[in-house]
N, C-alpha and C. Protein backbone atom coordinates (compact mmCIF):
# COMPACT_ATOMS: atom_id res chain seq x y z
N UNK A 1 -12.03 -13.15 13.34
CA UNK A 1 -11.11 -12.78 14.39
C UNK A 1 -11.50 -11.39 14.92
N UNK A 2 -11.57 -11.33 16.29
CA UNK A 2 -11.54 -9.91 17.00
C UNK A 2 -10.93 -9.35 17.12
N UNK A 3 -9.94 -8.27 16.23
CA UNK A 3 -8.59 -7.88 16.35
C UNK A 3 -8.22 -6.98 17.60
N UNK A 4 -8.94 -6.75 18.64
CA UNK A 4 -9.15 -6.36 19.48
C UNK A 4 -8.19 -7.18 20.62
N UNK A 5 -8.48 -8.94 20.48
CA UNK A 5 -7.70 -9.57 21.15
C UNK A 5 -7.10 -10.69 20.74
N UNK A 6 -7.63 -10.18 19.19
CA UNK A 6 -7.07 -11.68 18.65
C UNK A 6 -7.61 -13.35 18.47
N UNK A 7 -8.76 -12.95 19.63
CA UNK A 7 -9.38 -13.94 19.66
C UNK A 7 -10.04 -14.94 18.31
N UNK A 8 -10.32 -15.53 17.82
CA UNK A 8 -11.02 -16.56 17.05
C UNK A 8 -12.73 -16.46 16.98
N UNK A 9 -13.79 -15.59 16.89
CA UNK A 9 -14.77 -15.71 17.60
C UNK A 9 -16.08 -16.51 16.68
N UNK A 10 -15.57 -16.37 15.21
CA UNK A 10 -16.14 -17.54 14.39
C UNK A 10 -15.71 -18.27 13.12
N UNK A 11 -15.67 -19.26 12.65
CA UNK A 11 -15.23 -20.24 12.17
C UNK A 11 -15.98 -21.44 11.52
N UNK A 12 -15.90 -22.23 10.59
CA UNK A 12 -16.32 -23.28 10.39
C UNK A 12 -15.95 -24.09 8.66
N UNK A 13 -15.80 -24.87 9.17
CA UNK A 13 -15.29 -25.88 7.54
C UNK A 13 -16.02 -26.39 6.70
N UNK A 14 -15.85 -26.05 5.79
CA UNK A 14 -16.13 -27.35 4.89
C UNK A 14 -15.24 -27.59 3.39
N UNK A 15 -15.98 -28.10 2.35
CA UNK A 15 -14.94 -28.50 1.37
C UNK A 15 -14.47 -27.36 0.65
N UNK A 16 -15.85 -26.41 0.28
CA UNK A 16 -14.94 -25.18 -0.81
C UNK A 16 -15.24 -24.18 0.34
N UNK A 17 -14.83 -22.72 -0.66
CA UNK A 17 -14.95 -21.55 -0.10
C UNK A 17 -16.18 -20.75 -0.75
N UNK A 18 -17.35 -20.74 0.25
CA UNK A 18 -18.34 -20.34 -0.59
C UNK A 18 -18.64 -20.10 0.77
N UNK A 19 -19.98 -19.07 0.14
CA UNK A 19 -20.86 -17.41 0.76
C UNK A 19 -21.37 -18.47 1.97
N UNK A 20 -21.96 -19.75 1.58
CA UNK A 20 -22.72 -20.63 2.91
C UNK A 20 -21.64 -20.63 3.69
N UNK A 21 -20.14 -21.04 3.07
CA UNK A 21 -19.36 -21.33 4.73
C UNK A 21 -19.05 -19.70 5.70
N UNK A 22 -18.97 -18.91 4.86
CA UNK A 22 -18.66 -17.64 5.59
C UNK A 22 -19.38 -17.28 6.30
N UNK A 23 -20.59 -17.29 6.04
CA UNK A 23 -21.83 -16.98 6.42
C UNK A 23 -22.26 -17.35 7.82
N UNK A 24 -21.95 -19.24 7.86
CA UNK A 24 -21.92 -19.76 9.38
C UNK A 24 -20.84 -19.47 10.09
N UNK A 25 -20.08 -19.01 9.77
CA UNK A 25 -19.05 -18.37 10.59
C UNK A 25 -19.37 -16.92 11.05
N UNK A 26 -19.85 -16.35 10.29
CA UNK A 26 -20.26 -15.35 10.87
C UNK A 26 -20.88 -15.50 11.54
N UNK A 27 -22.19 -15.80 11.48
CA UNK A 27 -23.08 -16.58 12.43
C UNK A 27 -22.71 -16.72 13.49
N UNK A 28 -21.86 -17.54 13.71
CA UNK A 28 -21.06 -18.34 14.93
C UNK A 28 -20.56 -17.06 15.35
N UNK A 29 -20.05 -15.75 15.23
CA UNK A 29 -18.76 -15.10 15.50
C UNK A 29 -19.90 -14.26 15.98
N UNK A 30 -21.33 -13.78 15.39
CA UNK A 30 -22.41 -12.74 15.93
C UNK A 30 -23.03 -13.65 17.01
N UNK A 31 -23.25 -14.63 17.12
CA UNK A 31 -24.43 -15.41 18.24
C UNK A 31 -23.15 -15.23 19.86
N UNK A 32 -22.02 -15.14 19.24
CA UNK A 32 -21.28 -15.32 20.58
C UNK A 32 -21.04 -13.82 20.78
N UNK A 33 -20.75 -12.86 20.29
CA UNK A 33 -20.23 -11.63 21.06
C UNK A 33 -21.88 -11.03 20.99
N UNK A 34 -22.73 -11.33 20.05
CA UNK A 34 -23.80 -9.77 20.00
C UNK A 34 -23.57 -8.54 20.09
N UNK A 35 -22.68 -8.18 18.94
CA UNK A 35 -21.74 -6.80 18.94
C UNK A 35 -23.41 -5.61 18.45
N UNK A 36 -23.00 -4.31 18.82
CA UNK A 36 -24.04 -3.64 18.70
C UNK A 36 -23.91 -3.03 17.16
N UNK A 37 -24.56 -2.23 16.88
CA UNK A 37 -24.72 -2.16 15.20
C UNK A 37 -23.55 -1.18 15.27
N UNK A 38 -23.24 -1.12 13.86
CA UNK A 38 -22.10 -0.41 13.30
C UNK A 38 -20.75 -1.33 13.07
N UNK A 39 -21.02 -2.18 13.60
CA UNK A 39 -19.81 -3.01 13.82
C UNK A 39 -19.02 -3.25 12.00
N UNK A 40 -17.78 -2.72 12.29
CA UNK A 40 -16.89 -2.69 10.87
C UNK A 40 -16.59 -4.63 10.40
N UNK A 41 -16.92 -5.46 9.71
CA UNK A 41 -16.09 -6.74 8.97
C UNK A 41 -15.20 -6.63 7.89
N UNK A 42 -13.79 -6.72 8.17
CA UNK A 42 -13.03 -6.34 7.39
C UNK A 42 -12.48 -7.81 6.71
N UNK A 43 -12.97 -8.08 5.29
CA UNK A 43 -12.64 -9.11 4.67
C UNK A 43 -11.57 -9.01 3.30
N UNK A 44 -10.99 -9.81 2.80
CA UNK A 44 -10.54 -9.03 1.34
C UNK A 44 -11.64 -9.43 0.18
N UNK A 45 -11.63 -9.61 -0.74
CA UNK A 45 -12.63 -9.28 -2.20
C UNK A 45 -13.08 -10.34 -2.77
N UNK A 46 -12.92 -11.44 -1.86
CA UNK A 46 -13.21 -12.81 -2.51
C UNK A 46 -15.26 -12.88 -2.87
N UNK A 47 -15.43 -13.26 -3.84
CA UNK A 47 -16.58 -13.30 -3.99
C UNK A 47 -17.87 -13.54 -3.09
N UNK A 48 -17.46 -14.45 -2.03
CA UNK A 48 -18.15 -14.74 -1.19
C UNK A 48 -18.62 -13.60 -0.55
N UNK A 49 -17.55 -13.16 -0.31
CA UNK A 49 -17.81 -11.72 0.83
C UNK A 49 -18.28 -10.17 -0.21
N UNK A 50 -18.27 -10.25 -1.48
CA UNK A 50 -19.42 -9.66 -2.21
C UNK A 50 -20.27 -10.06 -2.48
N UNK A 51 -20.90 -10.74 -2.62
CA UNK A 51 -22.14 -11.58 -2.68
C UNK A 51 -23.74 -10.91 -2.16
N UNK A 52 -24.15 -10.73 -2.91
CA UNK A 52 -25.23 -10.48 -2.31
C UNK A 52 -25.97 -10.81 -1.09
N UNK A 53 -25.65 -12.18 -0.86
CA UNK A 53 -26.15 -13.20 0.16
C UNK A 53 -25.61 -12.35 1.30
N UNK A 54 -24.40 -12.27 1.02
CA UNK A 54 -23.40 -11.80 2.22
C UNK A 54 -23.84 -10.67 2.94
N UNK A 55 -23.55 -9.76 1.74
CA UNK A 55 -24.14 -8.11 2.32
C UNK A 55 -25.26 -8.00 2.78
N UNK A 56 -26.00 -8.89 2.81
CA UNK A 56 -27.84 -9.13 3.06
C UNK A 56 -27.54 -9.60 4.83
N UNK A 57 -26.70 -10.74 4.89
CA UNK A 57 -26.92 -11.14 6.11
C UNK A 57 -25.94 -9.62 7.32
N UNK A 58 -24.71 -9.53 6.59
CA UNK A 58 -24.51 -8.25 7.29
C UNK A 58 -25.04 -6.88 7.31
N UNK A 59 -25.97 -6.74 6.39
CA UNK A 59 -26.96 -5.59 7.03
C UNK A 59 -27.67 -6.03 8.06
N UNK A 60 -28.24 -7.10 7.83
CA UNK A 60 -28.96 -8.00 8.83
C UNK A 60 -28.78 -8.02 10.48
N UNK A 61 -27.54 -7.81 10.53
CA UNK A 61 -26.57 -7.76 11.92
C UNK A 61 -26.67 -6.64 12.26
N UNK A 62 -26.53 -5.37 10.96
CA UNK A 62 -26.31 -3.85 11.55
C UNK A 62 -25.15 -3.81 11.06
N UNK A 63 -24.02 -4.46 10.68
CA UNK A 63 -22.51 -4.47 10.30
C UNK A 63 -22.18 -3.34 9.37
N UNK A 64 -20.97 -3.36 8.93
CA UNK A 64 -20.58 -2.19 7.88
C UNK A 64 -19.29 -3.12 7.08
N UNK A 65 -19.16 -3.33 6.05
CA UNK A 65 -18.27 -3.99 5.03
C UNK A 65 -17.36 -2.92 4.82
N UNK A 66 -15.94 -3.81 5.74
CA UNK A 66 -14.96 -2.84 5.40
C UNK A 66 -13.66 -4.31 4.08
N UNK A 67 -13.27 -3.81 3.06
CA UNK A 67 -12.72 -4.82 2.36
C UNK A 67 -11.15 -4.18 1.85
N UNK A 68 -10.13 -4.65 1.85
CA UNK A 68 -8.67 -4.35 1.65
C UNK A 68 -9.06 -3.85 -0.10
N UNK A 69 -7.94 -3.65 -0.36
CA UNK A 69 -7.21 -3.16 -1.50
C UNK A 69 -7.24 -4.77 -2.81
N UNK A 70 -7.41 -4.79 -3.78
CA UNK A 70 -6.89 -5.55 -4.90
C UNK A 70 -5.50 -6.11 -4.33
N UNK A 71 -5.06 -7.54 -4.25
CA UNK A 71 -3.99 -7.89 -3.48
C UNK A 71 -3.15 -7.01 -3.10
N UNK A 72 -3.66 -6.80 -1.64
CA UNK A 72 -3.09 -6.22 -0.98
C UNK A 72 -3.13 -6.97 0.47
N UNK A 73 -2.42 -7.58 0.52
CA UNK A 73 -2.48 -8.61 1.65
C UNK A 73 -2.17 -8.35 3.09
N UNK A 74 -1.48 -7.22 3.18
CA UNK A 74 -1.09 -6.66 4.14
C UNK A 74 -2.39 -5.79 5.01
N UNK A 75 -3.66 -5.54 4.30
CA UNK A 75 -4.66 -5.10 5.01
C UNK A 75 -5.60 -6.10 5.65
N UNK A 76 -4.78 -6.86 5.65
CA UNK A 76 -5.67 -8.00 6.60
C UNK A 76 -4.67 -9.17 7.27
N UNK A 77 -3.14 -8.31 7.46
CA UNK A 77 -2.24 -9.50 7.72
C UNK A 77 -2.06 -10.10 8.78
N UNK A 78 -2.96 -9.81 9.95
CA UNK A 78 -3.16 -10.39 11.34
C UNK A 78 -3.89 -11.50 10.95
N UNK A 79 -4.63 -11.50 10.10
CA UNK A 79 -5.96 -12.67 10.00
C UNK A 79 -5.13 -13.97 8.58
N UNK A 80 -4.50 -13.02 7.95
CA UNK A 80 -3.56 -13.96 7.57
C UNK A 80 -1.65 -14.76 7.84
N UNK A 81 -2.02 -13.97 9.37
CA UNK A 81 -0.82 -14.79 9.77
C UNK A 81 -1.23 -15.67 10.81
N UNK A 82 -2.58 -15.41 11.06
CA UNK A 82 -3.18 -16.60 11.90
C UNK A 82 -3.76 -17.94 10.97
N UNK A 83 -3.52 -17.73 9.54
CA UNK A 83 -3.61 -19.00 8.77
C UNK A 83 -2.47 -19.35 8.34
N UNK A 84 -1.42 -18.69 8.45
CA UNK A 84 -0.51 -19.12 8.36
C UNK A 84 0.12 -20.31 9.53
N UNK A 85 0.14 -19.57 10.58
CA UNK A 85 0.23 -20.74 11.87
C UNK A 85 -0.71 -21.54 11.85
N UNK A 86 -2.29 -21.13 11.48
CA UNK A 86 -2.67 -22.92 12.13
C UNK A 86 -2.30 -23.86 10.73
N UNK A 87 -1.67 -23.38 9.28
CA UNK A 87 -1.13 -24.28 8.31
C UNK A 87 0.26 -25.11 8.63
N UNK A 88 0.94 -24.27 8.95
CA UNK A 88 2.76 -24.33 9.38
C UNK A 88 2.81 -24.53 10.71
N UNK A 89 2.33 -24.40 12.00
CA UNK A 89 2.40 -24.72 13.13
C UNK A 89 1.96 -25.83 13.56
N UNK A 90 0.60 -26.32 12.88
CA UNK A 90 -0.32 -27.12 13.12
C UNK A 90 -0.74 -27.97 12.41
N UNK A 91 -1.50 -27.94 11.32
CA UNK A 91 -2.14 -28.82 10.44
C UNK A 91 -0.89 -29.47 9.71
N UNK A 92 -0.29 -29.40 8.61
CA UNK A 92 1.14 -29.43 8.64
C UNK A 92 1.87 -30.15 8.82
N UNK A 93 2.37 -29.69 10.37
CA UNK A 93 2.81 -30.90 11.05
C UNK A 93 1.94 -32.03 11.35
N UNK A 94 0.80 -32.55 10.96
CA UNK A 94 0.17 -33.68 11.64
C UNK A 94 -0.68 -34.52 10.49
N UNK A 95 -0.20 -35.66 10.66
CA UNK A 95 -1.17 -36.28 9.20
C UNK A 95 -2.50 -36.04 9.38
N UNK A 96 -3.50 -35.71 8.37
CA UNK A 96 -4.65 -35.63 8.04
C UNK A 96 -5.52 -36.40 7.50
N UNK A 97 -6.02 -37.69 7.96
CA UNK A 97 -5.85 -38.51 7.17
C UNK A 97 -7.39 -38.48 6.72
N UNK A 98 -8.24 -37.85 6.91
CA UNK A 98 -9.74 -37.98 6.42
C UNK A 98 -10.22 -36.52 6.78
N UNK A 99 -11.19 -35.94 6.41
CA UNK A 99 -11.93 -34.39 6.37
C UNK A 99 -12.46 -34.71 8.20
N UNK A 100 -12.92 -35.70 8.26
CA UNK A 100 -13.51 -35.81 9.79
C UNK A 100 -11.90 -34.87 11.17
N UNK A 101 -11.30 -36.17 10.62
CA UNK A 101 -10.09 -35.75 11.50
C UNK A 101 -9.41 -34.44 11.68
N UNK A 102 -9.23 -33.52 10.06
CA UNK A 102 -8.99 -32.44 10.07
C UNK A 102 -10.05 -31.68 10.99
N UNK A 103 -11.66 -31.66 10.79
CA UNK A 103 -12.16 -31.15 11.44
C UNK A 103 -11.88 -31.24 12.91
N UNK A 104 -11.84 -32.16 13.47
CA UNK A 104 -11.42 -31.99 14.92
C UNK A 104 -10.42 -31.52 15.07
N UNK A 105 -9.03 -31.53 14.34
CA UNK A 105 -7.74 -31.09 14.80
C UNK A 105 -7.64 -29.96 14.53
N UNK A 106 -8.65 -28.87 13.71
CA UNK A 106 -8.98 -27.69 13.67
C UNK A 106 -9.47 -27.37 15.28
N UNK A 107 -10.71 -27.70 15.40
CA UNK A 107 -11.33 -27.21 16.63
C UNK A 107 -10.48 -27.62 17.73
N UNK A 108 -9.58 -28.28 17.96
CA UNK A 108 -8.70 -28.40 18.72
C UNK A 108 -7.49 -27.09 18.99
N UNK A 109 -7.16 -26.56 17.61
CA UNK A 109 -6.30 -25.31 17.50
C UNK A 109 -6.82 -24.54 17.48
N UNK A 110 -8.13 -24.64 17.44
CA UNK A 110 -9.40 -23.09 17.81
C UNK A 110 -9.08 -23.33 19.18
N UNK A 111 -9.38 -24.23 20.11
CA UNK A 111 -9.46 -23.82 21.34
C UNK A 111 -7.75 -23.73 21.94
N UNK A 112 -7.09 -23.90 21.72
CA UNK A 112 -5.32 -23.48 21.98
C UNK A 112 -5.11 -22.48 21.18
N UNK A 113 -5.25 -22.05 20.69
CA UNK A 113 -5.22 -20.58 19.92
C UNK A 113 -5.83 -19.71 20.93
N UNK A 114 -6.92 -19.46 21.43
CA UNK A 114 -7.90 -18.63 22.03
C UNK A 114 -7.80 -18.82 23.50
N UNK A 115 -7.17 -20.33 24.13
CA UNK A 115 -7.52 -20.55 25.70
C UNK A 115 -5.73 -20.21 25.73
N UNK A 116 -4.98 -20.75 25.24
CA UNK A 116 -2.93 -20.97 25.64
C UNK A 116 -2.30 -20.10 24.96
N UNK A 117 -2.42 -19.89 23.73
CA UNK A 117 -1.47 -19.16 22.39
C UNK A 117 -1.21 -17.78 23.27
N UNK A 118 0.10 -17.49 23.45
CA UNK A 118 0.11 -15.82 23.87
C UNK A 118 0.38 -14.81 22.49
N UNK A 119 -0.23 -13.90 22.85
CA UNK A 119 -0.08 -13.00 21.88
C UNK A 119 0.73 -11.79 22.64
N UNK A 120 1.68 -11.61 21.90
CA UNK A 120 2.55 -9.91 22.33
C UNK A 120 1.70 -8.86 22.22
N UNK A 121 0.82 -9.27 21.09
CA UNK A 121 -0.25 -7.99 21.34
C UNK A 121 -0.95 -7.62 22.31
N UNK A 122 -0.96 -8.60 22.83
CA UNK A 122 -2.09 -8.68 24.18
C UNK A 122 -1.20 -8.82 25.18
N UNK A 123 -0.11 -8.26 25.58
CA UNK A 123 1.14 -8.25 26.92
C UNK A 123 1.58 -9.72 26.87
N UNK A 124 1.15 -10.85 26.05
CA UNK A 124 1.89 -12.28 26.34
C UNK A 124 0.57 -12.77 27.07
N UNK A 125 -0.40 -12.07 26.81
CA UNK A 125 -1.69 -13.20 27.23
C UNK A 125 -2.49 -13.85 26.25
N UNK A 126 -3.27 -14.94 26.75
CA UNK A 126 -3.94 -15.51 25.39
C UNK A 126 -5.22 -14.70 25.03
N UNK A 127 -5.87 -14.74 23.83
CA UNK A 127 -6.78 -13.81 23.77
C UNK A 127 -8.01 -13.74 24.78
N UNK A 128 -8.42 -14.92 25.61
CA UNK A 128 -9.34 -15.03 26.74
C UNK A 128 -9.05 -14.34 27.82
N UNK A 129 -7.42 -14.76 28.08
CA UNK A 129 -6.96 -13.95 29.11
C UNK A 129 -7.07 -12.66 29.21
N UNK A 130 -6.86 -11.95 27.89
CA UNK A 130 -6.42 -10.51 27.73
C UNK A 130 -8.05 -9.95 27.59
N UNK A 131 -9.16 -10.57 27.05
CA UNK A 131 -10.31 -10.16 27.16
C UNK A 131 -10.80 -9.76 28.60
N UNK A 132 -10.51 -11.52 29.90
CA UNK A 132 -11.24 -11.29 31.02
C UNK A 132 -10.30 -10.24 31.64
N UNK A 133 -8.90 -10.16 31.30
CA UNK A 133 -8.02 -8.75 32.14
C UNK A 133 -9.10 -7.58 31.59
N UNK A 134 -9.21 -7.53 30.49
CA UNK A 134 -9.94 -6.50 30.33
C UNK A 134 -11.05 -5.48 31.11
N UNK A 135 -12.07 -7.35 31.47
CA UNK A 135 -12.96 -6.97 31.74
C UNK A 135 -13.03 -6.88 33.75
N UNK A 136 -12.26 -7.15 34.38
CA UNK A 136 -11.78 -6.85 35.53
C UNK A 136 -11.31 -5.54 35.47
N UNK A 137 -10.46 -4.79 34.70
CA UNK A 137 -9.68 -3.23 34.86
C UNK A 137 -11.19 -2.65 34.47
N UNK A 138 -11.88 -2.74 33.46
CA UNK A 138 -13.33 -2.02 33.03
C UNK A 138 -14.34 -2.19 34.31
N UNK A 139 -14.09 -3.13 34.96
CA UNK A 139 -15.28 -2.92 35.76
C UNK A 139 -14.79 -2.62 37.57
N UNK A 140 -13.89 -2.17 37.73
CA UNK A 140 -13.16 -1.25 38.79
C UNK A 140 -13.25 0.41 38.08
N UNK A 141 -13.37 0.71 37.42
CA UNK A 141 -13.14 2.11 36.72
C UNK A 141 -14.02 2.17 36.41
């Protein structure tokens, strides 16, 4: 997530939680913005995201590993109240009836999350919206 706008910018599933799935998500989240070096990833302490593998591919980027507190959940509670909604808002409510299906009805709430969802943070725009406002006021000034 880009806490910037909230946006979603990488992602991807599979069965466990391991350094490979984070990894293509990151992936996915660097091939789309191409943020310039220094860039802070603020994760909490799960192994994956110490991993050697990990810290290898984010030097790799130029990144800087920023990681919360020993449960401390609150240093990352934007990114975990956006799993909270797509659990309780979304997935949840809707039978799941095979890993295929979940996968689509994920990427389905990736793109309504990021194109419709308003965020108060962002004046009540969705995070696309509040990016391209962005980038209209930045490029008059």
């Amino acid at each position: 997530m880009d806490l910037y706008s909230r946006r979603i910018v990488g992602w991807h599933i599979d069965k466990r939680m391991t350094t490979d799935l984070i990894s293509k998500a990151l992936m996915k989240a660097y091939n789309l913005r191409l943020p310039p070096q220094g860039l802070v990833f603020h994760s909490d302490r799960g192994s994956q995201y110490t991993s050697k593998q990990f810290r290898k591919l984010l030097a790799s980027y130029g990144m800087r590993s920023s990681m919360g507190d020993v449960g401390a959940c609150w240093d990352n509670a934007v990114v975990e109240r956006f799993f909270g909604s797509l659990k309780h808002d979304w997935l949840f409510k809707v039978n799941q009836p095979t890993r295929e299906f979940m996968k689509q009805d994920v990427a389905a709430y990736m793109k309504y999350y990021n194109l419709e969802r308003l965020h108060s943070a962002n004046g009540d725009l969705s995070p696309v919206e509040f990016e391209n406002s962005q980038l209209k006021v930045s490029s008059f000034g």
